[in-house]
N, C-alpha and C. Protein backbone atom coordinates (compact mmCIF):
# COMPACT_ATOMS: atom_id res chain seq x y z
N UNK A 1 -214.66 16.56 -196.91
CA UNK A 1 -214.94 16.31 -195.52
C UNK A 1 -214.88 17.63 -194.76
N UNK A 2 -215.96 17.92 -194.11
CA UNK A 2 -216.26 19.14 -193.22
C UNK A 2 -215.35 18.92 -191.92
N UNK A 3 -214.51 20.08 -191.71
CA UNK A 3 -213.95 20.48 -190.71
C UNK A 3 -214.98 20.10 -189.10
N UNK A 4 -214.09 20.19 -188.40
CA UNK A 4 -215.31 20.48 -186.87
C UNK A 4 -215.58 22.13 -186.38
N UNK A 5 -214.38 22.54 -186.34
CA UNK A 5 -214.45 23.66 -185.79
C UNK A 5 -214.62 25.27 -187.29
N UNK A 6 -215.79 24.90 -187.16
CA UNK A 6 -216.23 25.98 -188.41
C UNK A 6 -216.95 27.63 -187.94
N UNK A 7 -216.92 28.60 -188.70
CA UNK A 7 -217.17 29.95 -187.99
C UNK A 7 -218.46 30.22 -189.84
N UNK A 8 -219.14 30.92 -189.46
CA UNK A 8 -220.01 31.50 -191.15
C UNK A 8 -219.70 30.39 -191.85
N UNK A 9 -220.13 28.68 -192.00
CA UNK A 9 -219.66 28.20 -193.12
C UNK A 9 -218.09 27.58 -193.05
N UNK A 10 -216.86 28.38 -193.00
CA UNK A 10 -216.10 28.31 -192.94
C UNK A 10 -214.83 27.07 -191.93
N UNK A 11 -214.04 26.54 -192.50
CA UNK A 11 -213.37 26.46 -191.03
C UNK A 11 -212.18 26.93 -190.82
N UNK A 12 -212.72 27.11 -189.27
CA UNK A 12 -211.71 28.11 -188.42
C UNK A 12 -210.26 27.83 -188.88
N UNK A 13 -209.76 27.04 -188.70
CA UNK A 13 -208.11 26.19 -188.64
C UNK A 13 -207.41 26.82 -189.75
N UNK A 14 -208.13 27.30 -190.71
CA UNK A 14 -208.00 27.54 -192.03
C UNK A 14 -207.91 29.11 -192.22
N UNK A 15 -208.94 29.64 -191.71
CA UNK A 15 -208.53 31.28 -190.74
C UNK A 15 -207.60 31.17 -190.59
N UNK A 16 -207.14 30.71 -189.33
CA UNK A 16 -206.39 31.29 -187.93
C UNK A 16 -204.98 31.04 -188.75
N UNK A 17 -204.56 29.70 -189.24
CA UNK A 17 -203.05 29.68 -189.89
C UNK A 17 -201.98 31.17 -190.30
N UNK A 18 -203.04 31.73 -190.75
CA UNK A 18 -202.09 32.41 -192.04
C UNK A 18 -201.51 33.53 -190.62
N UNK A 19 -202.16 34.02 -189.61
CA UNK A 19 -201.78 34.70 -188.81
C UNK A 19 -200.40 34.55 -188.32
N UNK A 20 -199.89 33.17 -187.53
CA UNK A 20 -198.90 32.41 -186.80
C UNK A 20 -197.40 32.86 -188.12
N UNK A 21 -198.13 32.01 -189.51
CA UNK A 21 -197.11 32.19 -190.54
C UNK A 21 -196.80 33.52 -190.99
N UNK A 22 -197.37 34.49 -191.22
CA UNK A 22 -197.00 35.79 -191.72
C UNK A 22 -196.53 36.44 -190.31
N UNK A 23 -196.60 36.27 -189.06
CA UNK A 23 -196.31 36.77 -187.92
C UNK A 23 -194.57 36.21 -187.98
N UNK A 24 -194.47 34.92 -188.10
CA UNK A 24 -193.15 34.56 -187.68
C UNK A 24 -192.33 34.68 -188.81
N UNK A 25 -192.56 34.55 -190.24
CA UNK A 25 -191.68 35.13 -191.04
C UNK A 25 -191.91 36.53 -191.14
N UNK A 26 -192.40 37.25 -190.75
CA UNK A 26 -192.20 38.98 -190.60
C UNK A 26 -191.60 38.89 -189.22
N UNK A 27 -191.53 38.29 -188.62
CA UNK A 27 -190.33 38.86 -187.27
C UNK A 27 -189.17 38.22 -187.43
N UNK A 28 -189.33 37.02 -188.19
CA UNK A 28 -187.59 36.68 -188.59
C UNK A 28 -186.55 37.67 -189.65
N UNK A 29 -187.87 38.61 -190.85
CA UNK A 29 -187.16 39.30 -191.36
C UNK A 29 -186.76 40.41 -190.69
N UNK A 30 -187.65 41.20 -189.74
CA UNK A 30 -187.12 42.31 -188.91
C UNK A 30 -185.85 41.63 -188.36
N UNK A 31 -186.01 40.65 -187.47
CA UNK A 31 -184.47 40.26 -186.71
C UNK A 31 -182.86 40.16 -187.88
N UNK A 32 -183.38 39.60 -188.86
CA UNK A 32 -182.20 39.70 -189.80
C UNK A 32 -181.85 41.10 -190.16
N UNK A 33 -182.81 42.22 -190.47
CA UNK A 33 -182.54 43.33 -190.66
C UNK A 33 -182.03 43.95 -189.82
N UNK A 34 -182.33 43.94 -188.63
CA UNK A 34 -181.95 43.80 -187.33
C UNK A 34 -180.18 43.62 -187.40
N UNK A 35 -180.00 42.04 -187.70
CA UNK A 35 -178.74 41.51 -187.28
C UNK A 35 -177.80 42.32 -188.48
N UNK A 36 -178.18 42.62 -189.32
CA UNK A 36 -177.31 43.45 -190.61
C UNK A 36 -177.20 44.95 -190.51
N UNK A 37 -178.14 45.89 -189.57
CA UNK A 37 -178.13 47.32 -189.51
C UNK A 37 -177.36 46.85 -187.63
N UNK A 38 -177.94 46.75 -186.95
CA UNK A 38 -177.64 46.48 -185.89
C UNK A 38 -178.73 47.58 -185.00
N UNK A 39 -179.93 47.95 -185.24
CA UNK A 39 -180.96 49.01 -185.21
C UNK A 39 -181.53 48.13 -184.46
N UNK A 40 -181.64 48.54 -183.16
CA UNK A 40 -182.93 47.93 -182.00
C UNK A 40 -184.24 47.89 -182.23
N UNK A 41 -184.55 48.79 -182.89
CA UNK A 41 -186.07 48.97 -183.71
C UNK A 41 -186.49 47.75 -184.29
N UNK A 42 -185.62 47.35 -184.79
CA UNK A 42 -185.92 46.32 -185.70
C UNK A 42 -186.17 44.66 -184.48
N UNK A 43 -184.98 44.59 -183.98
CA UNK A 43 -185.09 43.45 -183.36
C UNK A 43 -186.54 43.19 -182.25
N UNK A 44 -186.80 44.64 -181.88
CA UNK A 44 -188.22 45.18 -180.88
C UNK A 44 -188.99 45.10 -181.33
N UNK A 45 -189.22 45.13 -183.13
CA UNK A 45 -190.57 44.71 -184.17
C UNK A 45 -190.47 42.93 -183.67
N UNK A 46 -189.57 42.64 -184.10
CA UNK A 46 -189.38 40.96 -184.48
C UNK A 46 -189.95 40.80 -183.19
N UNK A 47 -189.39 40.93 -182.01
CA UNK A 47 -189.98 40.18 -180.90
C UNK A 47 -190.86 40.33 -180.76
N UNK A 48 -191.81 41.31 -181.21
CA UNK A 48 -193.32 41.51 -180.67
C UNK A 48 -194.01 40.97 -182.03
N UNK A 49 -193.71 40.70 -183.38
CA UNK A 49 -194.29 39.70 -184.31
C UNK A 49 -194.30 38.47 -183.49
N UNK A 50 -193.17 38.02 -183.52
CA UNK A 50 -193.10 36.74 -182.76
C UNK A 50 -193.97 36.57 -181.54
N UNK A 51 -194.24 37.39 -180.56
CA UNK A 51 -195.09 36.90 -179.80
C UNK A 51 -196.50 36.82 -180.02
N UNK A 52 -197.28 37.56 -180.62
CA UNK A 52 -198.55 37.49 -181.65
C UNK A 52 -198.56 36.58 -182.49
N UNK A 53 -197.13 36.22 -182.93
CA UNK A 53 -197.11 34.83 -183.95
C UNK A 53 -197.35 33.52 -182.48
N UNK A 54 -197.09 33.60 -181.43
CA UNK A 54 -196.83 32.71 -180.70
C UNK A 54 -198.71 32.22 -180.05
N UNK A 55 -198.49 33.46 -179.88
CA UNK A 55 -200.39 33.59 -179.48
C UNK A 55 -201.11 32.86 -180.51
N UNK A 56 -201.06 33.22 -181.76
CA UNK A 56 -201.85 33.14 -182.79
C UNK A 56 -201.76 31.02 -183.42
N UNK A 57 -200.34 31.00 -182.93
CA UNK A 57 -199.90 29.62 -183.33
C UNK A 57 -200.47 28.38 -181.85
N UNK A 58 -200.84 28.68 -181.04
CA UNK A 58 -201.23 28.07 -180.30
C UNK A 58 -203.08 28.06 -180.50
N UNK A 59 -203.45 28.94 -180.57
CA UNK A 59 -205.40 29.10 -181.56
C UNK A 59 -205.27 28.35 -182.49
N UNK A 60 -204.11 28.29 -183.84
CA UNK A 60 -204.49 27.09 -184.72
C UNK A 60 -204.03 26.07 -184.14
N UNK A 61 -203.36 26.16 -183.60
CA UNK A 61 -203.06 24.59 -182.84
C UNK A 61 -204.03 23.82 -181.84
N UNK A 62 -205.17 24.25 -181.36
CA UNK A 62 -206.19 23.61 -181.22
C UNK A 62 -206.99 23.85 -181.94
N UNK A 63 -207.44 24.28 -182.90
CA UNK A 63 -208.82 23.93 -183.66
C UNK A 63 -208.00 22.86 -184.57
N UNK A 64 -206.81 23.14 -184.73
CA UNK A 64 -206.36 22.16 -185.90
C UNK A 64 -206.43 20.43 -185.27
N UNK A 65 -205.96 20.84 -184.36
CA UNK A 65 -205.97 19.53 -183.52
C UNK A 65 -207.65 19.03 -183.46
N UNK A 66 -208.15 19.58 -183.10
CA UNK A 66 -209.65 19.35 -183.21
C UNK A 66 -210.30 19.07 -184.24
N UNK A 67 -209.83 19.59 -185.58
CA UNK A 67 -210.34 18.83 -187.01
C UNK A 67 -209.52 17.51 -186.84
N UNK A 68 -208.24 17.48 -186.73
CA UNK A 68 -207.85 16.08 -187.01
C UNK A 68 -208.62 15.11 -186.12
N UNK A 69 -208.98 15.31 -185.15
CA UNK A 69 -209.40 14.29 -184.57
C UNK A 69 -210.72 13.93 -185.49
N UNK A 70 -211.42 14.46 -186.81
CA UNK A 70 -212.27 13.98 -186.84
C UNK A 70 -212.11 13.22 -188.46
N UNK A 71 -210.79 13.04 -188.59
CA UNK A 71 -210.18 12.22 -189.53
C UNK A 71 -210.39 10.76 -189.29
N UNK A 72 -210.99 10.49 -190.06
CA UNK A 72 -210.80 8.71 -190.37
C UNK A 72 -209.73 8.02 -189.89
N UNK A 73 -209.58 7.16 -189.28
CA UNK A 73 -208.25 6.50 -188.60
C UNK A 73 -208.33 5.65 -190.09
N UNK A 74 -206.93 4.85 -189.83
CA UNK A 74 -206.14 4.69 -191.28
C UNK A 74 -206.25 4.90 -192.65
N UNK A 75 -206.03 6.35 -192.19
CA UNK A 75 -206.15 7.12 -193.85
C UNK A 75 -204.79 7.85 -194.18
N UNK A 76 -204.67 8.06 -195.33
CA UNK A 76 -204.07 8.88 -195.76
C UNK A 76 -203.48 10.23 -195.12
N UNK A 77 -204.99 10.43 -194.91
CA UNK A 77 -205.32 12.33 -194.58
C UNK A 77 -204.64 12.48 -193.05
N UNK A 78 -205.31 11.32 -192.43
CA UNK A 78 -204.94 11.55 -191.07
C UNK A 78 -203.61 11.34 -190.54
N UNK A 79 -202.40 10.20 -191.38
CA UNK A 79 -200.88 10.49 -191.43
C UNK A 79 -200.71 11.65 -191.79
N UNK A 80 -201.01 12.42 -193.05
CA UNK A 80 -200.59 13.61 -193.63
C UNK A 80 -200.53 14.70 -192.06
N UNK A 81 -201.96 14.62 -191.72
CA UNK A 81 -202.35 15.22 -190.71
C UNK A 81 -201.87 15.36 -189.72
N UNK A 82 -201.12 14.39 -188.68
CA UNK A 82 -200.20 14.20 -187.58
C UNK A 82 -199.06 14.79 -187.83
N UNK A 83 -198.50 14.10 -189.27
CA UNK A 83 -197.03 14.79 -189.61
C UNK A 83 -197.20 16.65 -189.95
N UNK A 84 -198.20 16.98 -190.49
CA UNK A 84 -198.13 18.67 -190.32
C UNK A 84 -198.71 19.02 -189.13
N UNK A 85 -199.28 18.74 -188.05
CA UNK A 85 -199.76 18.89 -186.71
C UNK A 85 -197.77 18.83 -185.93
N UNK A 86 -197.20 17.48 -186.29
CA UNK A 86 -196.24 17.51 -185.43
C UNK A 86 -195.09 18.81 -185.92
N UNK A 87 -194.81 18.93 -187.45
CA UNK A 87 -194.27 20.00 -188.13
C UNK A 87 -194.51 20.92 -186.97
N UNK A 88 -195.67 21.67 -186.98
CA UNK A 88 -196.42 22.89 -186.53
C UNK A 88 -196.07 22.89 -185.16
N UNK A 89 -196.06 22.01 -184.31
CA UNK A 89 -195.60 22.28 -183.31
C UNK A 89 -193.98 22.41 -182.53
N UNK A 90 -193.09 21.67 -183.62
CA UNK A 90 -191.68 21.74 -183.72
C UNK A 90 -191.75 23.38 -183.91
N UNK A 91 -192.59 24.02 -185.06
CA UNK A 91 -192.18 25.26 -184.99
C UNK A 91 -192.58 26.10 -184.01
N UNK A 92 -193.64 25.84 -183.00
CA UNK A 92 -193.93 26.38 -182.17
C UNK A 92 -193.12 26.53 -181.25
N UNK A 93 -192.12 25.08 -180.68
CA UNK A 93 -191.50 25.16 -179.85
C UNK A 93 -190.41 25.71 -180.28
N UNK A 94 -189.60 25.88 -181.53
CA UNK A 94 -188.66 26.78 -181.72
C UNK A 94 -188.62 28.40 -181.58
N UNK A 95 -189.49 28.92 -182.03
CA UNK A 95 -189.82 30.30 -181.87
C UNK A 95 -190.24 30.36 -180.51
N UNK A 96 -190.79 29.28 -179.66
CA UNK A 96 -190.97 29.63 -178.37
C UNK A 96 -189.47 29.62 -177.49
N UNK A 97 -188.86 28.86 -177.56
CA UNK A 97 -187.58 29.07 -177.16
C UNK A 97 -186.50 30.07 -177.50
N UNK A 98 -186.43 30.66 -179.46
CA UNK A 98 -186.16 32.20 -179.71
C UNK A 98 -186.45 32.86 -178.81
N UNK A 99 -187.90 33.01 -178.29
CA UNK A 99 -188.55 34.54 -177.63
C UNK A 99 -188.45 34.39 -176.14
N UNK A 100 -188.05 33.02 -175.31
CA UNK A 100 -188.21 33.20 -173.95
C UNK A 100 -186.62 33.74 -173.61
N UNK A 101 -185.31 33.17 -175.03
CA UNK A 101 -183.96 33.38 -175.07
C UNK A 101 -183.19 34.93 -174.68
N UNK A 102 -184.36 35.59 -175.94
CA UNK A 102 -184.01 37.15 -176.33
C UNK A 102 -185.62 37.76 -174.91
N UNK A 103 -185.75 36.90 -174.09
CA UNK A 103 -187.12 38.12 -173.26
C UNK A 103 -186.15 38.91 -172.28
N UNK A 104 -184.98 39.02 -171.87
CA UNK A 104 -184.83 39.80 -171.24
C UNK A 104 -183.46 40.32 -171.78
N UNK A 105 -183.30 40.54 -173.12
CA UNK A 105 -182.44 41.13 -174.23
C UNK A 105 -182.82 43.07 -174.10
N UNK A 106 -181.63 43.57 -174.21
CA UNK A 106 -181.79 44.68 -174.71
C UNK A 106 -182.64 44.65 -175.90
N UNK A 107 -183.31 45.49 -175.80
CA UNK A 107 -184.70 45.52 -177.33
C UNK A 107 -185.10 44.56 -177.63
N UNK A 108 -184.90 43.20 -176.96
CA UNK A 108 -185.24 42.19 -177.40
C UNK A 108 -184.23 41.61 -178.26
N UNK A 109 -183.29 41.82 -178.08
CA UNK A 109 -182.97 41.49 -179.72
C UNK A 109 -182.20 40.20 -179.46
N UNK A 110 -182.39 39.55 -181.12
CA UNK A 110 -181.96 37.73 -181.07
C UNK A 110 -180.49 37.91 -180.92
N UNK A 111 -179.70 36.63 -180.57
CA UNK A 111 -178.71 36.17 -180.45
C UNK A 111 -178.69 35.20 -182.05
N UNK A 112 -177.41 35.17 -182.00
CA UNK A 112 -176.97 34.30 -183.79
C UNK A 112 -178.13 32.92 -183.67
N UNK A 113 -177.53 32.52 -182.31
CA UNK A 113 -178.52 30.98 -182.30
C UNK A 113 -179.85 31.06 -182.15
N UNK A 114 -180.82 32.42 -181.64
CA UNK A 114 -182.05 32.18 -181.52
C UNK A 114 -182.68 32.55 -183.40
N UNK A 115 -181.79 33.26 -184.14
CA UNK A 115 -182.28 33.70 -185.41
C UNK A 115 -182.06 32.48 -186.43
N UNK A 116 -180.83 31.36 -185.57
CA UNK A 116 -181.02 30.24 -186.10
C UNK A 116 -181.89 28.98 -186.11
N UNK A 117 -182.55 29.14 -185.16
CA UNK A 117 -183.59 28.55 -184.59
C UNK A 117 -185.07 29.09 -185.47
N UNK A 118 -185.32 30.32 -185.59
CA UNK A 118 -185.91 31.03 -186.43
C UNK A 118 -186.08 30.96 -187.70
N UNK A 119 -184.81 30.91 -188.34
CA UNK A 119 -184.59 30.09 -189.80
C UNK A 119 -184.75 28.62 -189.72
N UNK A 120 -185.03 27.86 -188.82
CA UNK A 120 -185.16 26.60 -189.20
C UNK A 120 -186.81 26.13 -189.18
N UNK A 121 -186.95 27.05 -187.84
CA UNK A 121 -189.09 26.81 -187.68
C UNK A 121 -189.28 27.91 -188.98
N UNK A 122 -188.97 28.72 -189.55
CA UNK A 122 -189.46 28.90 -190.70
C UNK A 122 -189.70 28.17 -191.79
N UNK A 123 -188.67 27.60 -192.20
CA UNK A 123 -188.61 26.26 -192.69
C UNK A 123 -189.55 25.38 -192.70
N UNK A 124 -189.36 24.77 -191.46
CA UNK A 124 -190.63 23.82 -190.83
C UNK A 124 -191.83 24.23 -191.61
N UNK A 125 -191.85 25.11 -191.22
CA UNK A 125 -193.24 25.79 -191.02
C UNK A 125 -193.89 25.85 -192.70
N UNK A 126 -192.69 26.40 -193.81
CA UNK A 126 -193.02 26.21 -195.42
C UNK A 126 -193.60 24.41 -195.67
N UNK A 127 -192.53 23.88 -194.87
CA UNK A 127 -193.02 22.31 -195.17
C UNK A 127 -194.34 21.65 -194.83
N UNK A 128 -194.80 22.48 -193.69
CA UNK A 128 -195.83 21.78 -192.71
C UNK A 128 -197.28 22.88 -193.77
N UNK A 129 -196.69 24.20 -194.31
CA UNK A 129 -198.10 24.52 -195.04
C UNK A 129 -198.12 23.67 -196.40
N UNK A 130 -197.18 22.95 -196.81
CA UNK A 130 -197.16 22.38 -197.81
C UNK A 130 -198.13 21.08 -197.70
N UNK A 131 -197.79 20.65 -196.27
CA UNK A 131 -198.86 20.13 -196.15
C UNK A 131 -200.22 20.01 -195.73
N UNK A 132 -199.92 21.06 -195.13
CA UNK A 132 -201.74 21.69 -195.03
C UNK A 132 -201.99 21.77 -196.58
N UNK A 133 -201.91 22.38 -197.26
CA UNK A 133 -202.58 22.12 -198.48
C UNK A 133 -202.96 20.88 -199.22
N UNK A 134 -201.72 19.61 -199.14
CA UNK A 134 -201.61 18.85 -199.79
C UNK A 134 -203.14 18.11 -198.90
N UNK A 135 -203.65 18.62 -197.49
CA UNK A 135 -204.76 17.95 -196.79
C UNK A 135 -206.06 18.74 -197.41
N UNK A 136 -206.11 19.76 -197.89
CA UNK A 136 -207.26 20.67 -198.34
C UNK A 136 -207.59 20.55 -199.98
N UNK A 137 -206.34 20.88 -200.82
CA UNK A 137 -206.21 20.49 -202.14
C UNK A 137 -206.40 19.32 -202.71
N UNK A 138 -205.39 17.72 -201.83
CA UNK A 138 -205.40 16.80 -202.50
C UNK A 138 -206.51 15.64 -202.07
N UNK A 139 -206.62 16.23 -200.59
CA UNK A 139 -207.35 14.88 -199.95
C UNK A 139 -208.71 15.46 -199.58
N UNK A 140 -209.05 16.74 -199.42
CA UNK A 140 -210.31 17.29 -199.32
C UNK A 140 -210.50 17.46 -197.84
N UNK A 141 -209.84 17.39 -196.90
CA UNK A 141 -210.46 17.99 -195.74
C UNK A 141 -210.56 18.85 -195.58
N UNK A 142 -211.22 19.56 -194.49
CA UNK A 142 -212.10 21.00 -194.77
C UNK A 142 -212.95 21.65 -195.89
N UNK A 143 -213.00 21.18 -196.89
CA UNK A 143 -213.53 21.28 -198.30
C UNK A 143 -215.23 20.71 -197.74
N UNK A 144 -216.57 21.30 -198.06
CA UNK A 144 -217.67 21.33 -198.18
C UNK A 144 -218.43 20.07 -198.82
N UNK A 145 -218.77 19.22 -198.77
CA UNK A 145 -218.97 17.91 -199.17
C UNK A 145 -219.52 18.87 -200.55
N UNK A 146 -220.47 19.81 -200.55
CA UNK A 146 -221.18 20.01 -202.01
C UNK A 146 -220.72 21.24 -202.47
N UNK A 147 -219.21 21.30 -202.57
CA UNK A 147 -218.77 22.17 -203.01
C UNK A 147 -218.14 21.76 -204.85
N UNK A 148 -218.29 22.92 -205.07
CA UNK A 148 -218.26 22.68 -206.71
C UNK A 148 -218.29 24.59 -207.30
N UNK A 149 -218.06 24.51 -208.21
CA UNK A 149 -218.18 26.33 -208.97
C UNK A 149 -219.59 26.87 -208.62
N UNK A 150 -220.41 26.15 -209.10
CA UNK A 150 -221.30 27.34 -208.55
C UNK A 150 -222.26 26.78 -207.12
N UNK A 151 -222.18 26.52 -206.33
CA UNK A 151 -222.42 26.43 -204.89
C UNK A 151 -223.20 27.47 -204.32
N UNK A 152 -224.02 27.62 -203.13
CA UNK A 152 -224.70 28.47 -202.50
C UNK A 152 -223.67 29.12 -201.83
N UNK A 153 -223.74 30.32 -201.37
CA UNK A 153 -222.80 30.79 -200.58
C UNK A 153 -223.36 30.23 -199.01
N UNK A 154 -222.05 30.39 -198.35
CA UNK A 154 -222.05 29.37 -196.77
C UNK A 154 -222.72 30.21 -196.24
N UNK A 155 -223.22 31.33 -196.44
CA UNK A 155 -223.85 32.10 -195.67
C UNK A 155 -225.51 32.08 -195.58
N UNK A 156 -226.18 30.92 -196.46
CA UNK A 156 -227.55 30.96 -196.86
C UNK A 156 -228.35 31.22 -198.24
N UNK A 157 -227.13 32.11 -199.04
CA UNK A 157 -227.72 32.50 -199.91
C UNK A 157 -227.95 31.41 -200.86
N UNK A 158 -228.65 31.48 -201.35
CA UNK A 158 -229.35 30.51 -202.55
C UNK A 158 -228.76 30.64 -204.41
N UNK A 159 -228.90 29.82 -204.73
CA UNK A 159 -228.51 29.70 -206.30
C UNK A 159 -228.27 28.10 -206.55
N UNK A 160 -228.63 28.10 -207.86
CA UNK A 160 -228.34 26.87 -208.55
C UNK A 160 -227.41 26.34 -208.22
N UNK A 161 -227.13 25.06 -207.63
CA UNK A 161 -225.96 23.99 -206.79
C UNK A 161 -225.68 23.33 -208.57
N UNK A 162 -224.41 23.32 -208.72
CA UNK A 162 -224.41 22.44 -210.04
C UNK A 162 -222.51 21.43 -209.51
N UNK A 163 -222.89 20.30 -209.46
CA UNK A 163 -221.66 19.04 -209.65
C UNK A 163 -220.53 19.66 -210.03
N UNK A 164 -219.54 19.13 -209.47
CA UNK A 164 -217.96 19.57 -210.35
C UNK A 164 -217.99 19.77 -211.74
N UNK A 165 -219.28 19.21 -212.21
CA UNK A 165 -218.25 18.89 -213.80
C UNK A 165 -218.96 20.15 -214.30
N UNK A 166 -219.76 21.00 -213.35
CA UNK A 166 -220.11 22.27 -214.22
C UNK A 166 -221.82 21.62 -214.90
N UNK A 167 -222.25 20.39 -214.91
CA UNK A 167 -223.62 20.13 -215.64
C UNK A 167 -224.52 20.53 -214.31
N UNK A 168 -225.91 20.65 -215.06
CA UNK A 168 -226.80 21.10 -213.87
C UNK A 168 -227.20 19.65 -213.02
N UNK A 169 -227.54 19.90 -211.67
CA UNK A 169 -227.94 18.61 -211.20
C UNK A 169 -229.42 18.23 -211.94
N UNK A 170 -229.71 16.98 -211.57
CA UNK A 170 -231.10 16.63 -211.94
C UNK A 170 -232.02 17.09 -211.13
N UNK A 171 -233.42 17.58 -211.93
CA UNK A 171 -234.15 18.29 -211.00
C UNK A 171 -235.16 16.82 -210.81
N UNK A 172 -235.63 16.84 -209.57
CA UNK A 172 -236.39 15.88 -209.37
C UNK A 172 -237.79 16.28 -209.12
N UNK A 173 -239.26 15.57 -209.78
CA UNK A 173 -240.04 16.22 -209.55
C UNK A 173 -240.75 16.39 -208.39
């Protein structure tokens, strides 16, 4: 099932993720490094990951929202879907509350409870890509209705389309 919000082929939602996640676990590790050297540098990285993670997590959070809506009502995909939509935004609002905590911190830097808060939407956040996948891998959303090994590229280019199982399709005359 084709995404809605697609860019070259592609969909967006599927982009934009990895940004939010590598943003907020790279500023939770600066802040821990941070909380163990006690180096402002560090805590002044984390807060400014985190806010690019914050930016970046609100962009997948509407296109994502925008594919789900084009989920089949009582399916599978579309529970899966709500519950990592609601995940994703628990972590949003945690790291959003980290960064409004520590905004007028020397260097920014976290307090015990905002890095705990941090460790927990990280968390979240492993669970909720677990299930983004389990929606791409197991149930096929975002996946290309005629996708298979050898496929055209999304970009136009041409080549032999051949079925999952690897046989050629039938040519029709």
């Amino acid at each position: 099932m084709q995404t809605r919000v697609r860019a070259l082929g592609h969909p967006v939602h599927q982009m934009l993720v990895v940004f939010p996640l590598g943003l907020f676990v790279t500023g939770t590790i600066f802040d821990l490094i941070h909380l163990i050297s006690d180096n402002g540098t560090f805590a002044e990285v984390g807060f400014w990951m985190i806010s690019a993670g914050l930016i970046g997590a609100v962009l997948a959070a509407l296109t994502g929202f925008a594919d789900w809506t084009s989920i089949p009502r009582d399916t599978r995909a579309k529970r899966v879907g709500a519950l990592h939509g609601a995940l994703n935004a628990a972590v949003l609002v945690l790291f959003l509350i980290s960064w409004l905590v520590r905004l007028n911190n020397v260097n920014h830097a976290p307090s015990g409870g905002a890095f705990t808060l941090q460790v927990i939407a990280v968390a979240l956040g492993g669970a909720s890509a677990w299930l983004g996948g389990e929606l791409v891998d197991r149930l096929g959303i975002g996946v290309h209705e005629d996708a298979n090994p050898n496929a055209p590229s999304s970009l136009g280019g041409t080549g032999a389309t051949r079925p999952a199982t690897g046989r050629p399709r039938a040519s029709h005359p």
